[in-house]
C-alpha atoms as a PDB file:
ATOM      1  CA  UNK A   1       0.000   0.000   0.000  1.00  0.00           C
ATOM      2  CA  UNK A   2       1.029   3.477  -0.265  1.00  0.00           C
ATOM      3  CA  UNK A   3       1.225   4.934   3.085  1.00  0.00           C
ATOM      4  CA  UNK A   4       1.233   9.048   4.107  1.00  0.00           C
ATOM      5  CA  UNK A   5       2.840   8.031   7.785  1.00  0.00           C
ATOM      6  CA  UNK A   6       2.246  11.223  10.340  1.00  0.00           C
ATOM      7  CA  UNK A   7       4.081  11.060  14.050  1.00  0.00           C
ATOM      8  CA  UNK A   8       6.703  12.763  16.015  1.00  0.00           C
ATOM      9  CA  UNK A   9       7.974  11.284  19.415  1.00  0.00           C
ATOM     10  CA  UNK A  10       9.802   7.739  19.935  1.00  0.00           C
ATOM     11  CA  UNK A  11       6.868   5.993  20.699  1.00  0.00           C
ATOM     12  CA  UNK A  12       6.228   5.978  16.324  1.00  0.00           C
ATOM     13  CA  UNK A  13       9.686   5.140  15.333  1.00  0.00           C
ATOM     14  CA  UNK A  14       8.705   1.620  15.907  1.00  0.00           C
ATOM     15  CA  UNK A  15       5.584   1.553  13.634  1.00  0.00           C
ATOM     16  CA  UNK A  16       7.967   3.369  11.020  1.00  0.00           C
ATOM     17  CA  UNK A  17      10.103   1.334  10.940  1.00  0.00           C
ATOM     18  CA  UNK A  18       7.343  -1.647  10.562  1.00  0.00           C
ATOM     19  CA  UNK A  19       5.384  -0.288   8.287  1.00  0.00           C
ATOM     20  CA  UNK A  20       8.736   0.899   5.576  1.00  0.00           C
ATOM     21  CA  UNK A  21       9.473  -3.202   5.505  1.00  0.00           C
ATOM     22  CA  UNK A  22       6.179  -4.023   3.299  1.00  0.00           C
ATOM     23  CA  UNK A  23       4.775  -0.209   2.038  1.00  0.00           C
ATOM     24  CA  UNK A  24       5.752   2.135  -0.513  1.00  0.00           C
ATOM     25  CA  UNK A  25       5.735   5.103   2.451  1.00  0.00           C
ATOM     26  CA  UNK A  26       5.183   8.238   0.201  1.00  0.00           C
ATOM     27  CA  UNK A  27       5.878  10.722   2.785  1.00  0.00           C
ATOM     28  CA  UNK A  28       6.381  11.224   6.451  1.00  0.00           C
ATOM     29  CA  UNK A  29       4.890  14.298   7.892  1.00  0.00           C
ATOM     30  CA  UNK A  30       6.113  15.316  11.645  1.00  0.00           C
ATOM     31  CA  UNK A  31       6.358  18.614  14.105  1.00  0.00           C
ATOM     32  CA  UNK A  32       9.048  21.108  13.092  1.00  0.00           C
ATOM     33  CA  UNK A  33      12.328  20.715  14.374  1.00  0.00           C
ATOM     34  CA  UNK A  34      12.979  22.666  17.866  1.00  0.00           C
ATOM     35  CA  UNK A  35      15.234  24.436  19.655  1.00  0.00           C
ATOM     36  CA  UNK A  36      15.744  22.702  23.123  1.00  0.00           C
ATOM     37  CA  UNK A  37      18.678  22.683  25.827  1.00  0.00           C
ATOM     38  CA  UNK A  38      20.658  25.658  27.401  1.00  0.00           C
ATOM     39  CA  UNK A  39      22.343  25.917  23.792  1.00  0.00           C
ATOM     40  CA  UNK A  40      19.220  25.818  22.444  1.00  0.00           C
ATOM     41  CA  UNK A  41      20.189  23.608  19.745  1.00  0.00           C
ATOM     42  CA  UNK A  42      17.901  22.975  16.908  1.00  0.00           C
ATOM     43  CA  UNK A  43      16.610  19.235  17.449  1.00  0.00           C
ATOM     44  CA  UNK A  44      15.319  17.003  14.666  1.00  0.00           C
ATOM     45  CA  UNK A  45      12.012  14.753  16.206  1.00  0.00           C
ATOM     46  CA  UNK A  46      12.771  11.321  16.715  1.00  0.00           C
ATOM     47  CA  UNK A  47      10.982  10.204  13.605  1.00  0.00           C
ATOM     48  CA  UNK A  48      12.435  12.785  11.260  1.00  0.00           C
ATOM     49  CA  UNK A  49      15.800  10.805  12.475  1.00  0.00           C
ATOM     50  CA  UNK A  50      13.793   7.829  11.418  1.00  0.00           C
ATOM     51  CA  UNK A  51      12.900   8.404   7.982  1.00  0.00           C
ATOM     52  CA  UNK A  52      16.028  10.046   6.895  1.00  0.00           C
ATOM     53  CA  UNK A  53      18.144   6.732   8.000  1.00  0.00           C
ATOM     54  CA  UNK A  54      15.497   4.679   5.915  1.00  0.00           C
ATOM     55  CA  UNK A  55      15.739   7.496   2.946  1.00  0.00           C
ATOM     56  CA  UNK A  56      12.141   8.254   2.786  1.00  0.00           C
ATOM     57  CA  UNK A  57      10.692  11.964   2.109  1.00  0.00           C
ATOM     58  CA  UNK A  58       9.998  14.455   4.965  1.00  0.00           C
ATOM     59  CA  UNK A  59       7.662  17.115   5.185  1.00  0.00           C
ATOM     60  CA  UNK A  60       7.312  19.200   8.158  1.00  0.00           C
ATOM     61  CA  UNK A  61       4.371  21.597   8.156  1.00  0.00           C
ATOM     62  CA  UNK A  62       3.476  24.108  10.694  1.00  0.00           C
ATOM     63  CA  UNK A  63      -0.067  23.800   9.644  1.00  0.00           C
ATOM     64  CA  UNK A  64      -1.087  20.404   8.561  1.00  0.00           C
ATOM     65  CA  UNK A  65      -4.692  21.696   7.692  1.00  0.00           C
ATOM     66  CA  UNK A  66      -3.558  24.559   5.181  1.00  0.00           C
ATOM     67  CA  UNK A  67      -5.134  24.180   1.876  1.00  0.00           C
ATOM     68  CA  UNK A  68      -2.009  24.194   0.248  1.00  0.00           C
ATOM     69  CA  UNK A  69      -0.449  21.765   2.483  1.00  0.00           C
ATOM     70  CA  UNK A  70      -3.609  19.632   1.938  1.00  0.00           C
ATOM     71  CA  UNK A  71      -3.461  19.627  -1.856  1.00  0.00           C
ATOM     72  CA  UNK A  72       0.267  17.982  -1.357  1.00  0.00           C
ATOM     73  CA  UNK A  73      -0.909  15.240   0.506  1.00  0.00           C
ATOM     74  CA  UNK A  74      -4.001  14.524  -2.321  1.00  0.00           C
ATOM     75  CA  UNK A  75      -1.354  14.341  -5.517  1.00  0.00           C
ATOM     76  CA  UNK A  76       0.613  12.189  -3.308  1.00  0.00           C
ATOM     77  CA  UNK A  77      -2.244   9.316  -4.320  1.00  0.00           C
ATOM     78  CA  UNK A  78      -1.427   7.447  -1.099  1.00  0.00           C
ATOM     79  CA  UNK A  79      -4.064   4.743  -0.315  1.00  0.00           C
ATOM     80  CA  UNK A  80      -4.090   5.690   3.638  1.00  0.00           C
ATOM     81  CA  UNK A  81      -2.803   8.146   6.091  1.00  0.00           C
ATOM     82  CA  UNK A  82      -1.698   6.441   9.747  1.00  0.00           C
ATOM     83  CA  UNK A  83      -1.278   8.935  12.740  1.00  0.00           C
ATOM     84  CA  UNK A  84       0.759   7.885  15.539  1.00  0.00           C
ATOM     85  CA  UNK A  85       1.663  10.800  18.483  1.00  0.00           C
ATOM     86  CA  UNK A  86       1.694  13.576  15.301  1.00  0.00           C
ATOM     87  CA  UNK A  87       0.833  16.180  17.281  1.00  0.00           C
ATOM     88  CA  UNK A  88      -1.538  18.273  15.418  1.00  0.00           C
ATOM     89  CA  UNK A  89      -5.372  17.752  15.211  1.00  0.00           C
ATOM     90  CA  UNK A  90      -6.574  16.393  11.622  1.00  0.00           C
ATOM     91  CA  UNK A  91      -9.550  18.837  10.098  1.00  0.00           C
ATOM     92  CA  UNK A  92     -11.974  17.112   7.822  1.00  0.00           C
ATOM     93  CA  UNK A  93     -10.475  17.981   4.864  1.00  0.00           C
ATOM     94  CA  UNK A  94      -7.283  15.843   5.612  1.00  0.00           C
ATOM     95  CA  UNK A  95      -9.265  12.991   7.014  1.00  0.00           C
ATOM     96  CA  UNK A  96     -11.290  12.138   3.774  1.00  0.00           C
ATOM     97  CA  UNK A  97      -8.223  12.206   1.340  1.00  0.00           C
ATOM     98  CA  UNK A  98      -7.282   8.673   0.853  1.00  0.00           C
ATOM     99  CA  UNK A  99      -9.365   5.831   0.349  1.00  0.00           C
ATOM    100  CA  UNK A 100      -8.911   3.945   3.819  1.00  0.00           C
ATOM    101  CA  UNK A 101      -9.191   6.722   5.258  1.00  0.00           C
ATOM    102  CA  UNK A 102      -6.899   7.830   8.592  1.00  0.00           C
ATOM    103  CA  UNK A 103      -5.927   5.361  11.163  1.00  0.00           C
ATOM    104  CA  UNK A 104      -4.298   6.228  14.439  1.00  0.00           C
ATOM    105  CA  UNK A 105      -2.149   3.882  17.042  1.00  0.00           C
ATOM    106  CA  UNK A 106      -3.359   4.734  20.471  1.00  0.00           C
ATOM    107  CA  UNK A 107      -1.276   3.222  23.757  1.00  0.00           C
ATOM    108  CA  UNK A 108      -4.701   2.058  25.384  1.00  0.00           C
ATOM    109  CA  UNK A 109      -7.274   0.233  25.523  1.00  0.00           C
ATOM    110  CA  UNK A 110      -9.717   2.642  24.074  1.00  0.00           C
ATOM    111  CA  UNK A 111     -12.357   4.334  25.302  1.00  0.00           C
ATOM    112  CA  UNK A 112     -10.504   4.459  28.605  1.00  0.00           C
ATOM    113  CA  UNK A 113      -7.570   7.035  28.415  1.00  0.00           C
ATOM    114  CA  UNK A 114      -8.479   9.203  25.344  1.00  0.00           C
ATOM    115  CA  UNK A 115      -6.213  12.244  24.624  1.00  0.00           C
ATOM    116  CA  UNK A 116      -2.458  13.450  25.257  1.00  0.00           C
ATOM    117  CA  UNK A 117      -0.862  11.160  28.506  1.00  0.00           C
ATOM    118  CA  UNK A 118      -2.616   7.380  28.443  1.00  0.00           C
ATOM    119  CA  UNK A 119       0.533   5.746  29.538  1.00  0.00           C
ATOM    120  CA  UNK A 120       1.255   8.538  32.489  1.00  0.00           C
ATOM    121  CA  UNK A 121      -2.354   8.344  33.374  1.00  0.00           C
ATOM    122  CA  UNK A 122      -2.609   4.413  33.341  1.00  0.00           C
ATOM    123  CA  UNK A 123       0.417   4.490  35.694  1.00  0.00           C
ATOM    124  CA  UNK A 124      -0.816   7.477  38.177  1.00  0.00           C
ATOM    125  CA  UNK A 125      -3.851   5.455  38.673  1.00  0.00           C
ATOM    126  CA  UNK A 126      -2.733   2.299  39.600  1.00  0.00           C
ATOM    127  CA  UNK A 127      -4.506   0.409  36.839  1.00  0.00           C
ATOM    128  CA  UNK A 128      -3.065  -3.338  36.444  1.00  0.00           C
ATOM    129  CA  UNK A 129      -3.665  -3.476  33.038  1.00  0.00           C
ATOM    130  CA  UNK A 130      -3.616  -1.325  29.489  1.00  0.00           C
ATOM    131  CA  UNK A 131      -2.799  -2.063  26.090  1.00  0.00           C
ATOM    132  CA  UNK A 132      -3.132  -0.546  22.581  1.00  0.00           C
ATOM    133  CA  UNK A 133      -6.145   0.316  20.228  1.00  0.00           C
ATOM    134  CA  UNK A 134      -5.655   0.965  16.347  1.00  0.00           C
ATOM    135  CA  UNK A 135      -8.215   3.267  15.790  1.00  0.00           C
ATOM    136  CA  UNK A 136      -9.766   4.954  12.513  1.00  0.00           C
ATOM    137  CA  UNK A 137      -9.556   8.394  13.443  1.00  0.00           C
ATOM    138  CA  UNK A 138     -12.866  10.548  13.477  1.00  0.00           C
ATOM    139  CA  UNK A 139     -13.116  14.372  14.458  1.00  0.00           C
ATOM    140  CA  UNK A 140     -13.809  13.911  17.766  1.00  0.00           C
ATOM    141  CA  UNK A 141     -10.423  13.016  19.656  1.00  0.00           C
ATOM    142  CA  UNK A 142      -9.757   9.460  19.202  1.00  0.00           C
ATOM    143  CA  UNK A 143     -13.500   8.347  19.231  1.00  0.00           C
ATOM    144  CA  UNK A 144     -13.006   6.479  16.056  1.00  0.00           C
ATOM    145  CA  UNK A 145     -14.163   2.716  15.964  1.00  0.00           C
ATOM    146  CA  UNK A 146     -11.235   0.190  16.649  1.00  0.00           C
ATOM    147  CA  UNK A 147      -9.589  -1.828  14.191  1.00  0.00           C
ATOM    148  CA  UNK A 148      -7.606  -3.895  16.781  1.00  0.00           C
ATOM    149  CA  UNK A 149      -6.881  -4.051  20.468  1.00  0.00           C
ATOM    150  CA  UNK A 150      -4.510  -5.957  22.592  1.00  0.00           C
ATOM    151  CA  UNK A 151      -3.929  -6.065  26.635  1.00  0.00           C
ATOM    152  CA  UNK A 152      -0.917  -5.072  28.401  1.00  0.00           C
ATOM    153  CA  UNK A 153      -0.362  -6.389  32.008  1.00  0.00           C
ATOM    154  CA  UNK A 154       1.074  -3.392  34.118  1.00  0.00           C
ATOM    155  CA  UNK A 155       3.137  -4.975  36.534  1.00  0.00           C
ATOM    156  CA  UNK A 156       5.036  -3.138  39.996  1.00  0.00           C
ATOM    157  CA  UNK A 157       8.324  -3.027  38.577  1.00  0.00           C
ATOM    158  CA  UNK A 158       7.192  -0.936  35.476  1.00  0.00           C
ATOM    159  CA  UNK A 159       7.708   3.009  35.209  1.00  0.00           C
ATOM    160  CA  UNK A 160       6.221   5.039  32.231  1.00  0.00           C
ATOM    161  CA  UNK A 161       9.780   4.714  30.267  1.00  0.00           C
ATOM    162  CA  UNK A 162       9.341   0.435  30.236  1.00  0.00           C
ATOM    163  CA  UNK A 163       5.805   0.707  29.621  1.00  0.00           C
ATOM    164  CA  UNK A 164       6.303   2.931  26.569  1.00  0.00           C
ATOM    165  CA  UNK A 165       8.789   1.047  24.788  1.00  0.00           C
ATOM    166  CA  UNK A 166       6.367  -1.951  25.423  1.00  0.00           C
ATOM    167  CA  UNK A 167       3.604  -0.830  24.025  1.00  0.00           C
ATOM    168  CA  UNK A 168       5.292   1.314  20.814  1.00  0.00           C
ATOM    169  CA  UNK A 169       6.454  -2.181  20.041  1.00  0.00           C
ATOM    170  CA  UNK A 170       3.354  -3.948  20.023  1.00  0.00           C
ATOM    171  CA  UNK A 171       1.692  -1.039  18.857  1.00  0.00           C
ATOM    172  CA  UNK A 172       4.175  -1.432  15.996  1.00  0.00           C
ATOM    173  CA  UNK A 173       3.192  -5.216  15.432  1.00  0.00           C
ATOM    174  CA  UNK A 174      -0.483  -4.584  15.386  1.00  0.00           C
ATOM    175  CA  UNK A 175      -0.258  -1.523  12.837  1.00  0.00           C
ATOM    176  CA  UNK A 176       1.249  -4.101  10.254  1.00  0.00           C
ATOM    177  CA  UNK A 177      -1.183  -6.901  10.469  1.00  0.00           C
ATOM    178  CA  UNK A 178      -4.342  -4.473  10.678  1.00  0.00           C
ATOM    179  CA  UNK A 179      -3.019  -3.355   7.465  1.00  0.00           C
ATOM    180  CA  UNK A 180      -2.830  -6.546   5.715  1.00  0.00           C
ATOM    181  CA  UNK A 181      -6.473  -6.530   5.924  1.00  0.00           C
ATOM    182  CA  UNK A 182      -7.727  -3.240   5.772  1.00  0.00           C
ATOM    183  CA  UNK A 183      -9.647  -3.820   2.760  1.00  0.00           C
ATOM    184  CA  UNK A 184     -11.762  -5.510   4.303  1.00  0.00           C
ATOM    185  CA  UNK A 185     -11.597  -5.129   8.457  1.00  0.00           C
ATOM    186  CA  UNK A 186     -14.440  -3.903  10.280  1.00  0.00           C
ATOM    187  CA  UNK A 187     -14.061  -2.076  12.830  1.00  0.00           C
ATOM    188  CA  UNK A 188     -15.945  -1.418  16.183  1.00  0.00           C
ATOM    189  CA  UNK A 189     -17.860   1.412  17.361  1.00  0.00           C
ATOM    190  CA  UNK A 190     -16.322   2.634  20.831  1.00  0.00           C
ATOM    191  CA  UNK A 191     -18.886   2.427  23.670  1.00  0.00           C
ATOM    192  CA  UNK A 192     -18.463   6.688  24.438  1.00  0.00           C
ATOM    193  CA  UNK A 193     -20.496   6.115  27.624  1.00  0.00           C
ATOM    194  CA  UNK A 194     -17.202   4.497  29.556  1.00  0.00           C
ATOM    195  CA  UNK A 195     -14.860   7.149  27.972  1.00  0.00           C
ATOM    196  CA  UNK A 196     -12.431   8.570  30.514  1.00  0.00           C
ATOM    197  CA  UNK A 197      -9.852  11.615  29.559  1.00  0.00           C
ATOM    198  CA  UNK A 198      -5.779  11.413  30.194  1.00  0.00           C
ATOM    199  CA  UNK A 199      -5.373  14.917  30.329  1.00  0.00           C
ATOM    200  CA  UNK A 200      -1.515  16.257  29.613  1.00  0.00           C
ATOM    201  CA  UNK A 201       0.859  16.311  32.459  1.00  0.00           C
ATOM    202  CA  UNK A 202       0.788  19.599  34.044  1.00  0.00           C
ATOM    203  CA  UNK A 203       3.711  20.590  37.459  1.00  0.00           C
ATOM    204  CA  UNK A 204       0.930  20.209  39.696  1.00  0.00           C
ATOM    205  CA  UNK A 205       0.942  16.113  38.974  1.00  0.00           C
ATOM    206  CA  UNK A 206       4.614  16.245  39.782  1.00  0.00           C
ATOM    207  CA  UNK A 207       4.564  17.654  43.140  1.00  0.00           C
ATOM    208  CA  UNK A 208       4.410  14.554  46.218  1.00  0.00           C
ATOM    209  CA  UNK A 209       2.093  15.007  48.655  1.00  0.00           C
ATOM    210  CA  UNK A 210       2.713  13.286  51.657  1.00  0.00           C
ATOM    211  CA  UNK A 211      -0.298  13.172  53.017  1.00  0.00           C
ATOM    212  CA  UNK A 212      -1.593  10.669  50.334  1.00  0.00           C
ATOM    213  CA  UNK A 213      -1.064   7.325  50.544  1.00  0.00           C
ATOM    214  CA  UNK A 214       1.579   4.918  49.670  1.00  0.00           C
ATOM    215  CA  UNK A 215       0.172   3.576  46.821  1.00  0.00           C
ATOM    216  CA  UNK A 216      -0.784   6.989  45.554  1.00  0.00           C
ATOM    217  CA  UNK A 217       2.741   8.106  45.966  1.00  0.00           C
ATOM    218  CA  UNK A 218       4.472   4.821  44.794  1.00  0.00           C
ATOM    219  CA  UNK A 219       2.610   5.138  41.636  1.00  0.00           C
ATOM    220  CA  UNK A 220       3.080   8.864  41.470  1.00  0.00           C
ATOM    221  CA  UNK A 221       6.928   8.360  40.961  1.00  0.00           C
ATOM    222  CA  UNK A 222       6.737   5.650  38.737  1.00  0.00           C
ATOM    223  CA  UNK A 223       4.552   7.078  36.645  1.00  0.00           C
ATOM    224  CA  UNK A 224       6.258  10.027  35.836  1.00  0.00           C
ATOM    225  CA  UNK A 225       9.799   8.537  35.106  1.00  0.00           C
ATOM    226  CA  UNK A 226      11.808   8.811  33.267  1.00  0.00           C
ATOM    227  CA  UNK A 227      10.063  12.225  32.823  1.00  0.00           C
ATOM    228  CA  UNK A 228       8.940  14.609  33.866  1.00  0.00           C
ATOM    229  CA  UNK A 229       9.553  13.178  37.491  1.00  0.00           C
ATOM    230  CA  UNK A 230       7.837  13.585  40.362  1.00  0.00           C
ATOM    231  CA  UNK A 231       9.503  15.847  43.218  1.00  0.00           C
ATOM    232  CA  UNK A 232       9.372  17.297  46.765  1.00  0.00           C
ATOM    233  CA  UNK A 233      11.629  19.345  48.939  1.00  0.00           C
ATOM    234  CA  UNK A 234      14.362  19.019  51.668  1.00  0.00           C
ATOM    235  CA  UNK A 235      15.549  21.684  53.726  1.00  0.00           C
ATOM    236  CA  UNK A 236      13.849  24.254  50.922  1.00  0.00           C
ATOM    237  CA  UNK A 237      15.675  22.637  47.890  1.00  0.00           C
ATOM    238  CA  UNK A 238      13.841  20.708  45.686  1.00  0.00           C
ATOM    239  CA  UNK A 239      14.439  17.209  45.331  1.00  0.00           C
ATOM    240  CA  UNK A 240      13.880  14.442  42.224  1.00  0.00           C
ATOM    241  CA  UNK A 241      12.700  11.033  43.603  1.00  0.00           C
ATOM    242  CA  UNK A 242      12.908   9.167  40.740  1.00  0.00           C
ATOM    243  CA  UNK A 243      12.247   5.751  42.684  1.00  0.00           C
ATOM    244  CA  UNK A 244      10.856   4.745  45.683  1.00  0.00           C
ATOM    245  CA  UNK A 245       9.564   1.461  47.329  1.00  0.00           C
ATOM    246  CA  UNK A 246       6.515   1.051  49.585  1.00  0.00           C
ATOM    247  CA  UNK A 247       6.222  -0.183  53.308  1.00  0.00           C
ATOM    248  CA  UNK A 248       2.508  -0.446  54.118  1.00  0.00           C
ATOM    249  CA  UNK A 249       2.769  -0.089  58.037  1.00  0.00           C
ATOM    250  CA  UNK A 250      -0.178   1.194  60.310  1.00  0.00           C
ATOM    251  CA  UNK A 251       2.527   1.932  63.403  1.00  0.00           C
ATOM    252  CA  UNK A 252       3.766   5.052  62.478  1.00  0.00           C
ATOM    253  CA  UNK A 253       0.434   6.622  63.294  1.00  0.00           C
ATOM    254  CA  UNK A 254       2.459   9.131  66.057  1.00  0.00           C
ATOM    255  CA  UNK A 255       4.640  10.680  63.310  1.00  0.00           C
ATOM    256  CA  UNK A 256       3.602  13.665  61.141  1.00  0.00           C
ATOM    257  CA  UNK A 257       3.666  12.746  57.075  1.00  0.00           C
ATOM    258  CA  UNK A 258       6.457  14.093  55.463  1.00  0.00           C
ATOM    259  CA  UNK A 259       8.617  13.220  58.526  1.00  0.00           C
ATOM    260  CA  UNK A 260      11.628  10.870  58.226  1.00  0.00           C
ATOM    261  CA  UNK A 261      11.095   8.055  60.305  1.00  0.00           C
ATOM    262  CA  UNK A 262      14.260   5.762  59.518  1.00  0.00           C
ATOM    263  CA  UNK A 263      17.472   5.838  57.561  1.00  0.00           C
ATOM    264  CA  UNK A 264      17.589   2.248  55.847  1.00  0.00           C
ATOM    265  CA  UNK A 265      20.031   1.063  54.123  1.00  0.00           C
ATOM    266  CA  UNK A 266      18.469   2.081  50.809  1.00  0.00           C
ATOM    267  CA  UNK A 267      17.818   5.618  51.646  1.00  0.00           C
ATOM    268  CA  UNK A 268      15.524   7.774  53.834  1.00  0.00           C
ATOM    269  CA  UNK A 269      12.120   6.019  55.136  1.00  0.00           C
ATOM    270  CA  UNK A 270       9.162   8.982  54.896  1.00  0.00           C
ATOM    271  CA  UNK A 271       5.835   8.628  56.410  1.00  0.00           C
ATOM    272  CA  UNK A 272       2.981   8.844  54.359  1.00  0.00           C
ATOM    273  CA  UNK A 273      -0.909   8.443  55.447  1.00  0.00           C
ATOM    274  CA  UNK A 274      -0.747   5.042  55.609  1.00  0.00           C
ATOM    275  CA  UNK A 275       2.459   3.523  55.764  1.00  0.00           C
ATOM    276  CA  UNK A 276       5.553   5.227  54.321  1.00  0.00           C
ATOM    277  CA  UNK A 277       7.912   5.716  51.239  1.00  0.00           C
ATOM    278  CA  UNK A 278      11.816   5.010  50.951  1.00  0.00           C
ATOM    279  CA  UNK A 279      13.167   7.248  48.829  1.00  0.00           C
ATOM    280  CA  UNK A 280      15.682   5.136  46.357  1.00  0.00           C
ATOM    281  CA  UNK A 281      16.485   6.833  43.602  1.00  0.00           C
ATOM    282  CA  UNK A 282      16.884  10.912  43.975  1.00  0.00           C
ATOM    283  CA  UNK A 283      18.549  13.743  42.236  1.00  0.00           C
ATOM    284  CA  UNK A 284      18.393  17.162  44.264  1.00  0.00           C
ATOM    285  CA  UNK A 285      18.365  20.418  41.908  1.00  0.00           C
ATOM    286  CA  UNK A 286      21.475  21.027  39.521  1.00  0.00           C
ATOM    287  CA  UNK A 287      22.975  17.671  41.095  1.00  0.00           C
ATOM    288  CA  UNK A 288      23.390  14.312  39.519  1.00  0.00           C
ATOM    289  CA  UNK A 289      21.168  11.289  40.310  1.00  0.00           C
ATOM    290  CA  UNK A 290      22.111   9.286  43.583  1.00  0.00           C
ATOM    291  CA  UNK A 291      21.009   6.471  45.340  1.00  0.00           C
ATOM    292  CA  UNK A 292      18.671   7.010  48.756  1.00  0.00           C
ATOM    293  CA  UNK A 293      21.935   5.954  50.922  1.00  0.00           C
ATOM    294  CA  UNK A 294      24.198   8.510  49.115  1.00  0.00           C
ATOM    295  CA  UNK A 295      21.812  11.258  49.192  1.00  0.00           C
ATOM    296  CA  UNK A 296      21.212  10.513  53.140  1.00  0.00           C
ATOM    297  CA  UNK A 297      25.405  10.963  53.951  1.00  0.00           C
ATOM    298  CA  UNK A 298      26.008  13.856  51.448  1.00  0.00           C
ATOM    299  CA  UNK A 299      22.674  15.729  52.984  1.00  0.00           C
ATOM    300  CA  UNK A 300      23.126  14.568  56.896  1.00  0.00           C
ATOM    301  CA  UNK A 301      19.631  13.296  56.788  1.00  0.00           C
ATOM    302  CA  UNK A 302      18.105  12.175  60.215  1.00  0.00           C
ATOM    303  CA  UNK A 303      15.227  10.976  61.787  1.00  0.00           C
ATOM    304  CA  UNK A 304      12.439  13.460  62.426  1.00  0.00           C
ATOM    305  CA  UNK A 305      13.415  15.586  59.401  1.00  0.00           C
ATOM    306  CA  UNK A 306      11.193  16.720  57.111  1.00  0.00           C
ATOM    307  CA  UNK A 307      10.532  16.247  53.027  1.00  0.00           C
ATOM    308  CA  UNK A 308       8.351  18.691  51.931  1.00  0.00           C
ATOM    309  CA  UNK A 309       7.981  22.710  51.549  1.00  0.00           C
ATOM    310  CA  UNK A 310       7.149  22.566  55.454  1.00  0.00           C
ATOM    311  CA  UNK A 311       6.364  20.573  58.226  1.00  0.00           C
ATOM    312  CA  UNK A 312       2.594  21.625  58.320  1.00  0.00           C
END
């Protein structure tokens, strides 16, 4: 088939890469490069890097929607678009220009976790499973009907960096064999009554609050790393906790949360509503990452300090 492939991020290279084995891939449309880094060096988009190492053409519109941009993609004859993490918001006019239409690779299980942050959001809330939907893509933010969908486990050990590379790979997988039978595939209306919304990251999702509980907390931090990372502060600095481990203990009623309650071996022991949090993995403000245990000699932490902006 002749394939008009749109995406941006990592999580597409995969299907990219997939899709250039067994297509004729007519063009790959993704975000303008950006400047990013104290040097502000311009940055090519992971699938940009892509397409140039498999020597396919590149097209980088500010506007995807401008007519003129739009007439491109028609004399490009291409027999279906697929969308995975573009970045821009198809009009109507882009959606009906090839014959199959638009199809879109979505990291869940569809209708739970529409929009911008599924695999943050499956993470934050504890869910123990999610998975990927390949979706035809309708105006209304991936309310399509599915094509195919496939179940991830989410297991305790997983953070939102080994959960993406899992599902971009079987997101990847799925993308080519929906297309071997495109022609004729049905796919099936979403039931928009059980839709729920994974709204983008914003700093208030980052900050710990210790008065939540463990698994609240626990899941926090892993599901914001390897970015953005969740954070708190220690004597007024702020603080990266990049990994943490859970102690589900109904003894340390007597101690304020936020307080340290032990040093273990593995780093400083917090308490939390209902249990508390050692803090693993951390990386205090223009410092490098450290383990709990190196943070706790190079910082003099002790028992009945505080993590937190204040002891209230």
């Amino acid at each position: 088939m002749k394939i008009i492939f749109m995406g941006t991020p990592d999580f597409a290279v995969p299907c990219l890469q997939e899709i250039a084995q067994d297509h004729e891939v007519v063009a790959v449309i993704t975000q303008p490069d950006k400047a990013q880094g104290r040097g502000r060096k311009i940055i090519a988009t992971p699938v940009k890097t892509c397409a140039l190492e498999l020597g396919l053409t590149i097209n980088q519109p500010q506007n995807i929607n401008d007519i003129n941009f739009v007439e491109y993609l028609k004399n490009l004859n291409a027999d279906i678009m697929i969308v995975v993490a573009y970045g821009q918001i198809l009009k109507k006019r882009v959606l009906n220009i090839t014959e199959y239409g638009v199809i879109n690779v979505h990291a869940s299980l569809l209708p739970k976790w529409r929009g911008g942050a599924p695999i943050h959001r499956s993470l934050l809330s504890g869910d123990s499973k999610t998975g990927i939907s390949i979706m035809k893509v309708e105006r209304k933010l991936d309310s399509g009907p599915v094509y195919s969908q496939a179940e991830v486990k989410i297991t305790e050990d997983m953070n939102v960096g080994i959960l993406h590379d899992i599902l971009a790979q079987k997101g990847a997988k799925m993308l080519a064999e929906v297309l071997k039978s495109i022609q004729t595939l049905q796919p099936v209306t979403q039931n928009h009554q059980e839709s729920t919304y994974a709204k983008l990251i914003v700093k208030e999702d980052r900050i710990i609050n210790f008065n939540d509980d463990v698994n609240t907390i626990f899941n926090q931090v892993r599901g914001l790393n390897p970015w953005p990372i969740a954070y708190t502060y220690y004597k007024g600095k702020q603080v990266q906790v990049w990994q943490c481990q859970k102690i589900n203990s109904n003894k340390l009623n007597t101690q304020k949360n936020g307080q340290i309650v032990d040093i273990a071996s593995n780093g400083p022991v917090v308490k939390c509503l209902n249990g508390a949090i050692v803090l693993t993995k951390l990386k205090p403000a223009g410092k490098k990452l450290m383990t709990g245990s190196e943070f706790c000699r190079g910082y003099r932490c002790v028992v009945a300090d505080y993590f937190g902006e204040s002891e209230e």
